[in-house]
N, C-alpha and C. Protein backbone atom coordinates (compact mmCIF):
# COMPACT_ATOMS: atom_id res chain seq x y z
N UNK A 1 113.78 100.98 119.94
CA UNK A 1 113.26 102.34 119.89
C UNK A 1 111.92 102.34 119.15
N UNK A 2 110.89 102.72 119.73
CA UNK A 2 109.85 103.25 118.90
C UNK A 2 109.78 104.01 117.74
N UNK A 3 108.91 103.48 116.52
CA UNK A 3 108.84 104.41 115.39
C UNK A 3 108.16 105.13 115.76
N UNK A 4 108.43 106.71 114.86
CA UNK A 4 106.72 107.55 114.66
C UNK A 4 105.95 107.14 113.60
N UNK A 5 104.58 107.37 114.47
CA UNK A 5 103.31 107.21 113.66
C UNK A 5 103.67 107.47 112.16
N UNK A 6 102.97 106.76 111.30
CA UNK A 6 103.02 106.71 110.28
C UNK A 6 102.41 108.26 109.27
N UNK A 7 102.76 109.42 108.89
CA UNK A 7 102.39 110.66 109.17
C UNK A 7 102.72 111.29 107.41
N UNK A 8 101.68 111.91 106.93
CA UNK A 8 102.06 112.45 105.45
C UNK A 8 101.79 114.55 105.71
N UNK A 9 102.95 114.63 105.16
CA UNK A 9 103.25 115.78 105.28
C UNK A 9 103.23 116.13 103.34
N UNK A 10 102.79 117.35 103.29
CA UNK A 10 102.82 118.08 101.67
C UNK A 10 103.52 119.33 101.72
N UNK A 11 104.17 120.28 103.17
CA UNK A 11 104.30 121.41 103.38
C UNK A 11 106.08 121.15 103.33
N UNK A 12 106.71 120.23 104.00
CA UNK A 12 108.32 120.01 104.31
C UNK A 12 108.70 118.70 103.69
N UNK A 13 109.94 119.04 103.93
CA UNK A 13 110.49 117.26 103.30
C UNK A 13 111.12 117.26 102.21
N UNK A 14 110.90 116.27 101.86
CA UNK A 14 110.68 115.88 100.74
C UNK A 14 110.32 116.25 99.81
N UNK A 15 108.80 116.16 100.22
CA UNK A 15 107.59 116.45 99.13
C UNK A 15 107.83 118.28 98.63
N UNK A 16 108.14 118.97 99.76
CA UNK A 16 108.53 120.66 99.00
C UNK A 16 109.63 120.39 98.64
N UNK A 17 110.98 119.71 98.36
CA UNK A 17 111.92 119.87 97.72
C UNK A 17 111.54 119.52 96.27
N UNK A 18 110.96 118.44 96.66
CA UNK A 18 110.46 117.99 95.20
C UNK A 18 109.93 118.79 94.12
N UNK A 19 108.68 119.37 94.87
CA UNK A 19 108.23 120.55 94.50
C UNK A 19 108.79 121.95 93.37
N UNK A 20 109.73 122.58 94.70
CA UNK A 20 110.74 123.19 94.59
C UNK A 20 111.45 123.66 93.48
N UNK A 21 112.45 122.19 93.18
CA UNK A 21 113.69 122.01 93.04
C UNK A 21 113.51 120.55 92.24
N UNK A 22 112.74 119.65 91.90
CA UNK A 22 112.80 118.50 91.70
C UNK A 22 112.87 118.56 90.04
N UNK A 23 112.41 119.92 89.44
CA UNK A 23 112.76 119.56 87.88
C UNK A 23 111.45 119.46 86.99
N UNK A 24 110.56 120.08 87.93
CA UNK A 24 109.51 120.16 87.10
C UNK A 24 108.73 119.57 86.53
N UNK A 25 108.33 119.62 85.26
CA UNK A 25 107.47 118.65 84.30
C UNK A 25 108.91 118.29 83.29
N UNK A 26 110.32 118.13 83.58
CA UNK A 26 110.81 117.61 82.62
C UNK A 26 111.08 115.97 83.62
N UNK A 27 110.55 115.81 84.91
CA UNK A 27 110.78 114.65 85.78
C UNK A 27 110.12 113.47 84.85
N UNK A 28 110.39 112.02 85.37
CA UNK A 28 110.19 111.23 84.94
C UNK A 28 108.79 110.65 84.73
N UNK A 29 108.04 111.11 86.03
CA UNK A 29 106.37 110.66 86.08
C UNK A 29 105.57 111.83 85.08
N UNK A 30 106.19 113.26 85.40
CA UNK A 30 105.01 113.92 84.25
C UNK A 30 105.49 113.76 83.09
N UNK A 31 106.57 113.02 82.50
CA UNK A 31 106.34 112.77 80.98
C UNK A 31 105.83 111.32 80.65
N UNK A 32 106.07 110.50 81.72
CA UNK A 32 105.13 109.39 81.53
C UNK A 32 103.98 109.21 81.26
N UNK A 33 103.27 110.58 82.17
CA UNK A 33 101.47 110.64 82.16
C UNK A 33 101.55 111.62 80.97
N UNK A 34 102.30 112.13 80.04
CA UNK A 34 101.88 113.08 78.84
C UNK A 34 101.46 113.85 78.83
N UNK A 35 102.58 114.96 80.22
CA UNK A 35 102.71 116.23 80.22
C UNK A 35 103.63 116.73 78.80
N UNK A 36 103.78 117.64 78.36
CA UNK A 36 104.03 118.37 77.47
C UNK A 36 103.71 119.92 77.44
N UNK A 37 104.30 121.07 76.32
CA UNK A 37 103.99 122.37 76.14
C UNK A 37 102.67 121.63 75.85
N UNK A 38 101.89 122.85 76.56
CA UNK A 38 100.66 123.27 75.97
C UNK A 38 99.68 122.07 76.59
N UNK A 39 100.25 120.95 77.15
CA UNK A 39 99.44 120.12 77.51
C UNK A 39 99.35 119.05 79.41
N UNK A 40 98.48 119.52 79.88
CA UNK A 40 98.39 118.97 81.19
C UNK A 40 97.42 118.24 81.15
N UNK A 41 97.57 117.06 81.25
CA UNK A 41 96.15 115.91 81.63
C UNK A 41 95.97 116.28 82.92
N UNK A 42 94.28 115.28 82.93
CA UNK A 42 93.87 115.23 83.97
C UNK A 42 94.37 113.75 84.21
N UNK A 43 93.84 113.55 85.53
CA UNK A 43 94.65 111.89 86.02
C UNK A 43 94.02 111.68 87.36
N UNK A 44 93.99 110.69 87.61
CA UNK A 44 93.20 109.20 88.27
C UNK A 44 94.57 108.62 89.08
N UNK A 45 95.13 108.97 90.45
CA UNK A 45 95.81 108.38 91.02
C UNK A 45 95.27 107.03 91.48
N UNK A 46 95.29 105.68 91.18
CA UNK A 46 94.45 104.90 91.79
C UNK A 46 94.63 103.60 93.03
N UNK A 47 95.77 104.44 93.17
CA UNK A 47 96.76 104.03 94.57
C UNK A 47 97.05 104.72 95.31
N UNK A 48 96.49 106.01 95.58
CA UNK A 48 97.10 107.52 96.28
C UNK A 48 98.03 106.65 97.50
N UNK A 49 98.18 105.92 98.07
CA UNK A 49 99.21 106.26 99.19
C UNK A 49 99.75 107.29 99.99
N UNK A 50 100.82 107.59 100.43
CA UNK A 50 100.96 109.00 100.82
C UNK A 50 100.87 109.73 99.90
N UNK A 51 100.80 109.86 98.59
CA UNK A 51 99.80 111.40 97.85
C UNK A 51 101.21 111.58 97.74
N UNK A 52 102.31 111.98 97.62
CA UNK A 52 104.01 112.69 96.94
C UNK A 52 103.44 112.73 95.53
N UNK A 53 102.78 111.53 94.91
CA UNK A 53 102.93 111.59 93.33
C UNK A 53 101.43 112.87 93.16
N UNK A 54 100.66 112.45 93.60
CA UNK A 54 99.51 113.31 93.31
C UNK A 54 100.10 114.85 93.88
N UNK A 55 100.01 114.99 94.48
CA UNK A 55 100.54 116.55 95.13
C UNK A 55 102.29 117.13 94.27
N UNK A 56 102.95 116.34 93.41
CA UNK A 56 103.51 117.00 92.40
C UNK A 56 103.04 117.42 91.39
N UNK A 57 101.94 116.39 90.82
CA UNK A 57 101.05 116.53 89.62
C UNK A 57 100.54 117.57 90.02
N UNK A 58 99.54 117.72 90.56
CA UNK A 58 98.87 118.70 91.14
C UNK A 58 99.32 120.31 91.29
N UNK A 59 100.75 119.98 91.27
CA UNK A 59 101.72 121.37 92.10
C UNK A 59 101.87 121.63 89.96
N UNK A 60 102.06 120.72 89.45
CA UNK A 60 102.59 121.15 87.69
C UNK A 60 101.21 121.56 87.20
N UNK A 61 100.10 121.75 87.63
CA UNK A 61 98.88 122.19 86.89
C UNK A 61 97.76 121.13 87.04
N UNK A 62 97.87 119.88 86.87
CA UNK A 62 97.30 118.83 86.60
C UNK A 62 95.79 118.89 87.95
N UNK A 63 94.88 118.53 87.63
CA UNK A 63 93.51 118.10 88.04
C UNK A 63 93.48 116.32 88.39
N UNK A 64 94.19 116.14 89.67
CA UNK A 64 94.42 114.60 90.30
C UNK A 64 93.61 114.25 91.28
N UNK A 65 92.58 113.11 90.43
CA UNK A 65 91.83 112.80 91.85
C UNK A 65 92.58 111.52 91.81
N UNK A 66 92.46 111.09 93.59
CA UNK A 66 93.34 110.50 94.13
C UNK A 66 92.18 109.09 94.75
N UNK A 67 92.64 107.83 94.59
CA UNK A 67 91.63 106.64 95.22
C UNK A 67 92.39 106.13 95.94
N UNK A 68 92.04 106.42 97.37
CA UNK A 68 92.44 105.29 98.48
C UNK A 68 91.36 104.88 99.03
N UNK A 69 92.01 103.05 99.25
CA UNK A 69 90.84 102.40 100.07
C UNK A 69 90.80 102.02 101.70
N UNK A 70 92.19 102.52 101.60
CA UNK A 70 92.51 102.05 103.34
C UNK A 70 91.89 103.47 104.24
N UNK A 71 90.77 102.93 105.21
CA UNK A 71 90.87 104.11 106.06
C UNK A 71 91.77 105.04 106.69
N UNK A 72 92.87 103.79 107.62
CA UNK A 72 93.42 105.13 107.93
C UNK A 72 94.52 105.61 107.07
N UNK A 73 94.70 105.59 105.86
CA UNK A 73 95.70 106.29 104.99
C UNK A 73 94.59 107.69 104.69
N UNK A 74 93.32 107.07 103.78
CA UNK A 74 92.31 108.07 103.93
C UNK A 74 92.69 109.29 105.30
N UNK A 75 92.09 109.06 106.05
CA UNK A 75 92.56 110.19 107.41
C UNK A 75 93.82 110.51 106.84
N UNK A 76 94.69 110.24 106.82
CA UNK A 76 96.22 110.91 106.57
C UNK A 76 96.37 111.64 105.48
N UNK A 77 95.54 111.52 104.64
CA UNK A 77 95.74 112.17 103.58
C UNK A 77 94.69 113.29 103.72
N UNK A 78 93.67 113.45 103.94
CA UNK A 78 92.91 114.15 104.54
C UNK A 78 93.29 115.52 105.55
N UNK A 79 94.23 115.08 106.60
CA UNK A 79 94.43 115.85 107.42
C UNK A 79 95.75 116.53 107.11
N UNK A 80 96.75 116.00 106.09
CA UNK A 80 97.66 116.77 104.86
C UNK A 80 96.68 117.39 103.94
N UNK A 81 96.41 117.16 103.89
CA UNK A 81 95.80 118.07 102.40
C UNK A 81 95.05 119.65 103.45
N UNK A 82 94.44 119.20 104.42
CA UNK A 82 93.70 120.37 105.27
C UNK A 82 94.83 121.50 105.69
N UNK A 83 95.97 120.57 106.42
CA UNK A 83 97.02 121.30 106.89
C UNK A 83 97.73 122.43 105.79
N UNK A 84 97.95 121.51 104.28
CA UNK A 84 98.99 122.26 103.73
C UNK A 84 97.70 123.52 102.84
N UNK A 85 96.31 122.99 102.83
CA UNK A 85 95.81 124.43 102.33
C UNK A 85 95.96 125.64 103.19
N UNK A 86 95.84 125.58 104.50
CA UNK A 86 96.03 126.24 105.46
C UNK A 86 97.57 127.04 105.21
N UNK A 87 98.15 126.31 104.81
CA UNK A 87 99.76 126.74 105.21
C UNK A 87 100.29 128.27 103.93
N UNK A 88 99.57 128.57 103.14
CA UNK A 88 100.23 129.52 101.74
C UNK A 88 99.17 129.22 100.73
N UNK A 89 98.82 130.43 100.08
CA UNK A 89 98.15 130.39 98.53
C UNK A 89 98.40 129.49 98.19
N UNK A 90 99.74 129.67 97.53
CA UNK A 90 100.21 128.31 97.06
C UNK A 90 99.90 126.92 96.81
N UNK A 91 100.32 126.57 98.08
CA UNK A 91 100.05 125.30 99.01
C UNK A 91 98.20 124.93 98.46
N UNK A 92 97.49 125.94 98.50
CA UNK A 92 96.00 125.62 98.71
C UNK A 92 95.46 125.79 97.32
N UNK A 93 96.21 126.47 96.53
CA UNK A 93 96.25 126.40 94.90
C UNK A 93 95.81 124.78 94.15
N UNK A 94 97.31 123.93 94.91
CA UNK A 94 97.64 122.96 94.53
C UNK A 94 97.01 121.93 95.20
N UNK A 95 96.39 122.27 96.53
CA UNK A 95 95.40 121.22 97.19
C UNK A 95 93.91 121.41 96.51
N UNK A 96 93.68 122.39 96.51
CA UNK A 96 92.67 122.51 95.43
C UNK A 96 92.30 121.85 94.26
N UNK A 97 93.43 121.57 93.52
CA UNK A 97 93.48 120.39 92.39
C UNK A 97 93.56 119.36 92.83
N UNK A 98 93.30 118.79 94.20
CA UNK A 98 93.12 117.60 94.45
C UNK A 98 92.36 117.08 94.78
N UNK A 99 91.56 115.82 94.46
CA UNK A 99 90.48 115.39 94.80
C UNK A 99 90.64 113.78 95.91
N UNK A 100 90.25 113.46 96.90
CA UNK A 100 90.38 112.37 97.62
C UNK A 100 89.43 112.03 97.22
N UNK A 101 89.04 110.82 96.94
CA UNK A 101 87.89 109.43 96.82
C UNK A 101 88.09 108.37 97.30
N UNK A 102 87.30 107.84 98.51
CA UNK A 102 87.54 107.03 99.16
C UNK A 102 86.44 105.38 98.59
N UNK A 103 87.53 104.70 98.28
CA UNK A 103 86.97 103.66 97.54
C UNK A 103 88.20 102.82 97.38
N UNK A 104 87.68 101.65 96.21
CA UNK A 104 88.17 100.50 95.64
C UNK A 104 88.30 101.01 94.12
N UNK A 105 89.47 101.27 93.80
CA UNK A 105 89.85 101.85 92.70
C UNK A 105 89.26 101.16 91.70
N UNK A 106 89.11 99.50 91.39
CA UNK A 106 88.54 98.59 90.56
C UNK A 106 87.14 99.02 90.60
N UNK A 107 86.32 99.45 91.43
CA UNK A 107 85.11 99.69 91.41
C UNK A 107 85.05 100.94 90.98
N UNK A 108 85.39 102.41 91.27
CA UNK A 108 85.86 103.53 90.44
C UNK A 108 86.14 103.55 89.96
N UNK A 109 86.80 103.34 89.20
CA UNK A 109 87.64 103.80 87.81
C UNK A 109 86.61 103.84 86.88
N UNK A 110 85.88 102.44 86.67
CA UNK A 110 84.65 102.70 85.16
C UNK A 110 83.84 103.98 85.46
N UNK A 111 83.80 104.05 86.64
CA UNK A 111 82.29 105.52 87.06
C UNK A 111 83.24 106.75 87.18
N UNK A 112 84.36 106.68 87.14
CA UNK A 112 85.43 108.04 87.08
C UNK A 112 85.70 108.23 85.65
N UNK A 113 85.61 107.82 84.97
CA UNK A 113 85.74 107.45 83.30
C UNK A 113 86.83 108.29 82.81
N UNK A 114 88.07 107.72 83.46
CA UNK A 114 89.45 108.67 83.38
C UNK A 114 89.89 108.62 81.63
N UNK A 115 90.99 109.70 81.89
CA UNK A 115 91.76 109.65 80.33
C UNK A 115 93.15 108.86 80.92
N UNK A 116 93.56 109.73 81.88
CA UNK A 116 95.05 108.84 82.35
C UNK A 116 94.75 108.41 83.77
N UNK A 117 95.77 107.11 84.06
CA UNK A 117 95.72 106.65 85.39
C UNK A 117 96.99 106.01 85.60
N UNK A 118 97.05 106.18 86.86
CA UNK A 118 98.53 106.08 87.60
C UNK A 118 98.41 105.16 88.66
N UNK A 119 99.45 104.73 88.20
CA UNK A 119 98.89 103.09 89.43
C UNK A 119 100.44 102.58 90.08
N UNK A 120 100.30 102.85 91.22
CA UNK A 120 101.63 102.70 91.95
C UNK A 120 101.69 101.73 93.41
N UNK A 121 101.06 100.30 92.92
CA UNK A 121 100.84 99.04 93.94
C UNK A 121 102.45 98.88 94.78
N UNK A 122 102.05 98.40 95.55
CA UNK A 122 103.23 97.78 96.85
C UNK A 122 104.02 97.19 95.84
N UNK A 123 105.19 97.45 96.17
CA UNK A 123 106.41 96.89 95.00
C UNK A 123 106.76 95.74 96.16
N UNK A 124 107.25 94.35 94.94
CA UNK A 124 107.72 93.30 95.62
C UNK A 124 108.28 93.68 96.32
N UNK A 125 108.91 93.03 97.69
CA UNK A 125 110.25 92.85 98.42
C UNK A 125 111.26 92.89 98.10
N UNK A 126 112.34 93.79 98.55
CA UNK A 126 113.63 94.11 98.14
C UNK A 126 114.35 92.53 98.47
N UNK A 127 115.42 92.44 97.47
CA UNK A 127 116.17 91.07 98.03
C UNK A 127 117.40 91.91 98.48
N UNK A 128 117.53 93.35 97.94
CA UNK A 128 119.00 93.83 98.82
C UNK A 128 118.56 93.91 100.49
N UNK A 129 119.61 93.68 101.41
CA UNK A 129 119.38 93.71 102.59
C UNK A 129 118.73 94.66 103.14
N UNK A 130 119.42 95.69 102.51
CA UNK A 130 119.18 97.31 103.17
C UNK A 130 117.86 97.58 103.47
N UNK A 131 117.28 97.78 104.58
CA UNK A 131 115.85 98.34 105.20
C UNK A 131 115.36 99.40 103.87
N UNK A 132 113.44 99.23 103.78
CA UNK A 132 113.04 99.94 103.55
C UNK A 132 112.86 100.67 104.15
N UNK A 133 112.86 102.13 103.52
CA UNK A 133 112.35 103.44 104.56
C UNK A 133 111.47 102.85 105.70
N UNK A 134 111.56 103.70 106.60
CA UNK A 134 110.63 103.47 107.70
C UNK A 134 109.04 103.51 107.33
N UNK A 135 108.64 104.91 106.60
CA UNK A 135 107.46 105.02 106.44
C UNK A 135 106.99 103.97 105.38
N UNK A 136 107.51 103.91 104.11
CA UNK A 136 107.17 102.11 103.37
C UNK A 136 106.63 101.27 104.19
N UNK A 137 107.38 100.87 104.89
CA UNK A 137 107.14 100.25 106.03
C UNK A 137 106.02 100.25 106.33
N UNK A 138 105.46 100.92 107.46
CA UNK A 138 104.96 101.39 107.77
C UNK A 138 103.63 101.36 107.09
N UNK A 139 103.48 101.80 106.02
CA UNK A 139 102.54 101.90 104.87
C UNK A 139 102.16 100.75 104.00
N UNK A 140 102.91 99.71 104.18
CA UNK A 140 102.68 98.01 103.77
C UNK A 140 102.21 97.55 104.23
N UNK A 141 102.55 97.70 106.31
CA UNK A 141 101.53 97.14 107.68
C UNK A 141 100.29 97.31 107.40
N UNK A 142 100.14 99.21 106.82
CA UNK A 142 98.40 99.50 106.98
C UNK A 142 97.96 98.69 105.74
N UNK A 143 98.53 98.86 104.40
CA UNK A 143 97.79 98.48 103.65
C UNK A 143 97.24 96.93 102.86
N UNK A 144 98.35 96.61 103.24
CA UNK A 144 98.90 94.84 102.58
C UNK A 144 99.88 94.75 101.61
N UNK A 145 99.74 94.10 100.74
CA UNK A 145 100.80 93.94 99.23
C UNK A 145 100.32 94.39 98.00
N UNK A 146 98.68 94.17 98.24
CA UNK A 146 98.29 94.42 96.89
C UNK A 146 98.28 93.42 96.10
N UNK A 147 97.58 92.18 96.79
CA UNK A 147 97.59 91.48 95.54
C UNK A 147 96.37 91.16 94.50
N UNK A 148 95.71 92.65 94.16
CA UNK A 148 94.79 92.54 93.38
C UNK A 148 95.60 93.75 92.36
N UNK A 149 96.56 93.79 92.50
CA UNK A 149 97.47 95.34 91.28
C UNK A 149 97.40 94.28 89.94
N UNK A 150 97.22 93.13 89.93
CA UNK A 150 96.93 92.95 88.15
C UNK A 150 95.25 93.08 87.65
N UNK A 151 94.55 92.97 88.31
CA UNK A 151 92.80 92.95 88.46
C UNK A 151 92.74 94.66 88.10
N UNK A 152 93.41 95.19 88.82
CA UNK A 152 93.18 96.72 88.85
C UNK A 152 94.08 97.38 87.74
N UNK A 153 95.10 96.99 87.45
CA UNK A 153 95.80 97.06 85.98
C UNK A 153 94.54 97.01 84.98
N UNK A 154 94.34 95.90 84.55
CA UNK A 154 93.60 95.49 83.51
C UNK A 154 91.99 96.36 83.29
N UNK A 155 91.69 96.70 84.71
CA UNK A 155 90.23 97.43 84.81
C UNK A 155 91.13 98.60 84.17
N UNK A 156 91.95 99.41 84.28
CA UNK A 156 92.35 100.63 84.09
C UNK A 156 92.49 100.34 82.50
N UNK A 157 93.58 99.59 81.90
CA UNK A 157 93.47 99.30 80.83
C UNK A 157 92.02 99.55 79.84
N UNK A 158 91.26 98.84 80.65
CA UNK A 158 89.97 98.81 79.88
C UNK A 158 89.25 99.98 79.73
N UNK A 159 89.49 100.74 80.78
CA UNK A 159 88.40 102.15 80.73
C UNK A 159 88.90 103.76 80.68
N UNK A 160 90.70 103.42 80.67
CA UNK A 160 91.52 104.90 80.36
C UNK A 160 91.20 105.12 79.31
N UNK A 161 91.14 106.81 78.68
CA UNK A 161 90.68 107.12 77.28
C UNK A 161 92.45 107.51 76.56
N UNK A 162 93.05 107.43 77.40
CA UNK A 162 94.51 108.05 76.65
C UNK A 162 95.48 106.86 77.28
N UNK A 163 95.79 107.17 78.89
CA UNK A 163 96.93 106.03 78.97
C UNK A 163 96.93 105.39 80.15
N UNK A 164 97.35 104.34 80.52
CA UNK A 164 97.91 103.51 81.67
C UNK A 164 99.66 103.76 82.09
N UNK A 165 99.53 104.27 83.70
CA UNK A 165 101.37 104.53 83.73
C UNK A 165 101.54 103.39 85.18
N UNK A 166 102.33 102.43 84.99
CA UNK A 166 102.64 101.54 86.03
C UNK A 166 103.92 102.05 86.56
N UNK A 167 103.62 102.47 87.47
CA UNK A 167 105.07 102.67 88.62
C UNK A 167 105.76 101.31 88.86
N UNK A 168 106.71 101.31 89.00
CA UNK A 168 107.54 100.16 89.39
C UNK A 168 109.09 100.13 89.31
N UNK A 169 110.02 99.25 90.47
CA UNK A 169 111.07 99.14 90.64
C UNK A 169 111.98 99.00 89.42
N UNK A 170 112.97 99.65 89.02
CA UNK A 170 113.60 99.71 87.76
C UNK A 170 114.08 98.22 86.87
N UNK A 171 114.25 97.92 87.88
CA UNK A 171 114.66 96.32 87.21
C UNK A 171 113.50 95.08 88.08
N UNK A 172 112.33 95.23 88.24
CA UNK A 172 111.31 94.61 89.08
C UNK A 172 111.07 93.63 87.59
N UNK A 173 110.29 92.34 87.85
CA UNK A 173 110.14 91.75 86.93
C UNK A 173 108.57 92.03 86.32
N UNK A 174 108.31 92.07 85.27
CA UNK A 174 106.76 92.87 84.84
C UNK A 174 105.56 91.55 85.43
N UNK A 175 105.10 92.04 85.49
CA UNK A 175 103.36 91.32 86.05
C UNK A 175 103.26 90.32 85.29
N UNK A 176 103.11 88.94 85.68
CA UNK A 176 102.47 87.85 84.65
C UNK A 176 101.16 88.37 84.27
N UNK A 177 100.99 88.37 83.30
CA UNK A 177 100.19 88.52 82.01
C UNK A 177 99.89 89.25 81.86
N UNK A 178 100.37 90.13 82.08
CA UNK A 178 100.61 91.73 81.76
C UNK A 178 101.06 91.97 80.50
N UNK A 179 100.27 92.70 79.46
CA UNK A 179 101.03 93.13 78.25
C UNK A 179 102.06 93.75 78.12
N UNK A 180 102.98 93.80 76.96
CA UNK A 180 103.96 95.19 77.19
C UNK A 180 103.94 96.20 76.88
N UNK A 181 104.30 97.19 77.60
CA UNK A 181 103.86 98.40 77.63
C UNK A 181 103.99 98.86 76.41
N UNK A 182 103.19 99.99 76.15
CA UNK A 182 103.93 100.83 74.58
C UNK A 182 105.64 101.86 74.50
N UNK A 183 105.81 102.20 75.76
CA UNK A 183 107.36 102.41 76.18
C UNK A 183 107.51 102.59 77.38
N UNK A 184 108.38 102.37 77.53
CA UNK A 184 108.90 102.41 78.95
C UNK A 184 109.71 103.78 79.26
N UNK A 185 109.73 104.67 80.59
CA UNK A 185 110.96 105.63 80.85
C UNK A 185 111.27 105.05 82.26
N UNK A 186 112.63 105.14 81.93
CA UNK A 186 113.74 104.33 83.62
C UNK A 186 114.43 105.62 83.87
N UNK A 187 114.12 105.29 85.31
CA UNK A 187 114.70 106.17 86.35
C UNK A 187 116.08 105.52 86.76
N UNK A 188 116.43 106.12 87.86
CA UNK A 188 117.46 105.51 88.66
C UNK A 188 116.81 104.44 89.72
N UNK A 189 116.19 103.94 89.92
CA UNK A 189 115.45 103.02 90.86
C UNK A 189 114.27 102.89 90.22
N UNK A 190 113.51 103.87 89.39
CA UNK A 190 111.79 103.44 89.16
C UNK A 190 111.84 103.53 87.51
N UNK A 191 110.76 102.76 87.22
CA UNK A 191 110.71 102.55 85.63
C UNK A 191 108.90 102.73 85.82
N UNK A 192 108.61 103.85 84.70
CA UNK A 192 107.39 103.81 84.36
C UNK A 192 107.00 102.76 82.99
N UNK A 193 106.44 102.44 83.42
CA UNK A 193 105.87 101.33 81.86
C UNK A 193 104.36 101.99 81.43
N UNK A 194 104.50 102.75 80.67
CA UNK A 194 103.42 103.53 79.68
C UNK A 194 102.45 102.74 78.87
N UNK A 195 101.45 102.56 78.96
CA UNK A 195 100.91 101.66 78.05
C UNK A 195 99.16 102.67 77.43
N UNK A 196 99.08 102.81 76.29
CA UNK A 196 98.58 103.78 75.74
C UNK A 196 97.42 102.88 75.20
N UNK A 197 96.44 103.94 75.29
CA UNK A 197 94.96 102.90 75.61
C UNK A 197 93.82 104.14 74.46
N UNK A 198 94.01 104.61 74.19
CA UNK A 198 93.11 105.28 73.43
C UNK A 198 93.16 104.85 71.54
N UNK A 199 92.70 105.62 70.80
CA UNK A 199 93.30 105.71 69.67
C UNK A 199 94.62 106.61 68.81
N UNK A 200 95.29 106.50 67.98
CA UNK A 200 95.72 107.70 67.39
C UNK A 200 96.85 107.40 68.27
N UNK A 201 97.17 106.35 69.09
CA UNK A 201 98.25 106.66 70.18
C UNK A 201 99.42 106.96 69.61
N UNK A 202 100.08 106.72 68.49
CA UNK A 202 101.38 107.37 68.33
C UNK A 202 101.59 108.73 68.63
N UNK A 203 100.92 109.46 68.26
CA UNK A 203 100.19 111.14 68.26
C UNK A 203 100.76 111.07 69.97
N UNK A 204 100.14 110.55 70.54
CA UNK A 204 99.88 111.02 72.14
C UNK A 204 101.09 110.50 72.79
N UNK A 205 102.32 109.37 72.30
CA UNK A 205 103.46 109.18 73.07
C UNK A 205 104.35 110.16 73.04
């Protein structure tokens, strides 16, 4: 059987349950990036992929520009973001806080001169049998593996003014030579590894 095209939606799904119903800023990624009362960063997606993580941020207040380098993910994200301003205030509220930049995140990031950045590279290969989603899938073909996510770690490291948040599989093994983070929060499948890059950082965990 044929798959469908590889296709990012911000209006159904998922992504509005999430929205919705998903729990707000007490979820696991906006306390990673150091949401809090009274406080919404701005943030540097520098893996946008299908955009779910940016377009929640975005939906909690947050100002997310988003770096993809693959063209046609670019187009896909593009023609979601057009669709769902179209679709409700709302909807165009939260696309509004979003910014697409089409680039090489390693080359942006120093000229974006972020406070936080979010970095969510192709996770190793599952060794459980069970199929990845289709669209994963799908989204590995267009893009590759990523094997420059420690090059682009370390640039982020160097030029965030508050923090570094690494997405990754809950029990995935950490990056050779990768420092350790300043804390970690685990999900049920995903573990953010926080690593705090400014000064004063106790203050800011």
């Amino acid at each position: 059987m044929t798959e469908n095209p590889l296709n990012i939606d911000f209006i159904a799904g998922a992504v509005d349950y999430r929205r919705r119903f998903g729990g707000g800023r007490r979820q696991s990624l906006p306390k990673a990036l150091g949401f809090r009362p009274g406080v919404t960063p701005s943030i540097v997606d520098a893996t946008a992929g299908l955009g779910r993580d940016a377009f929640l941020l975005a939906s909690l207040g947050a100002k997310v520009t988003m770096v993809e380098r693959n063209e046609a993910v670019q187009g896909l994200l593009e023609t979601a973001m057009r669709r769902a301003a179209k679709e409700s205030d709302d909807h165009a509220e939260i696309i509004a806080r979003m910014t697409l930049v089409k680039g090489d995140a390693r080359n942006l990031l120093p000229k974006l001169q972020p406070e936080t950045v979010l970095i969510d590279p192709m996770h190793p290969p599952r060794d459980k049998s069970a199929l990845v989603k289709n669209e994963m899938r799908q989204l590995r073909a267009l893009v590759g593996s990523d094997p420059d996510s420690m090059e682009l770690i370390e640039i982020a490291l160097s030029v965030a003014t508050k923090r570094v948040v690494l997405k990754w599989p809950r029990r995935g093994s950490p990056l050779d030579g990768l420092r350790a983070p300043s804390h970690q929060i685990i999900g049920k499948s995903t573990r953010y590894d926080v690593f705090m890059t400014g000064p004063a950082t106790v203050s800011q965990s």
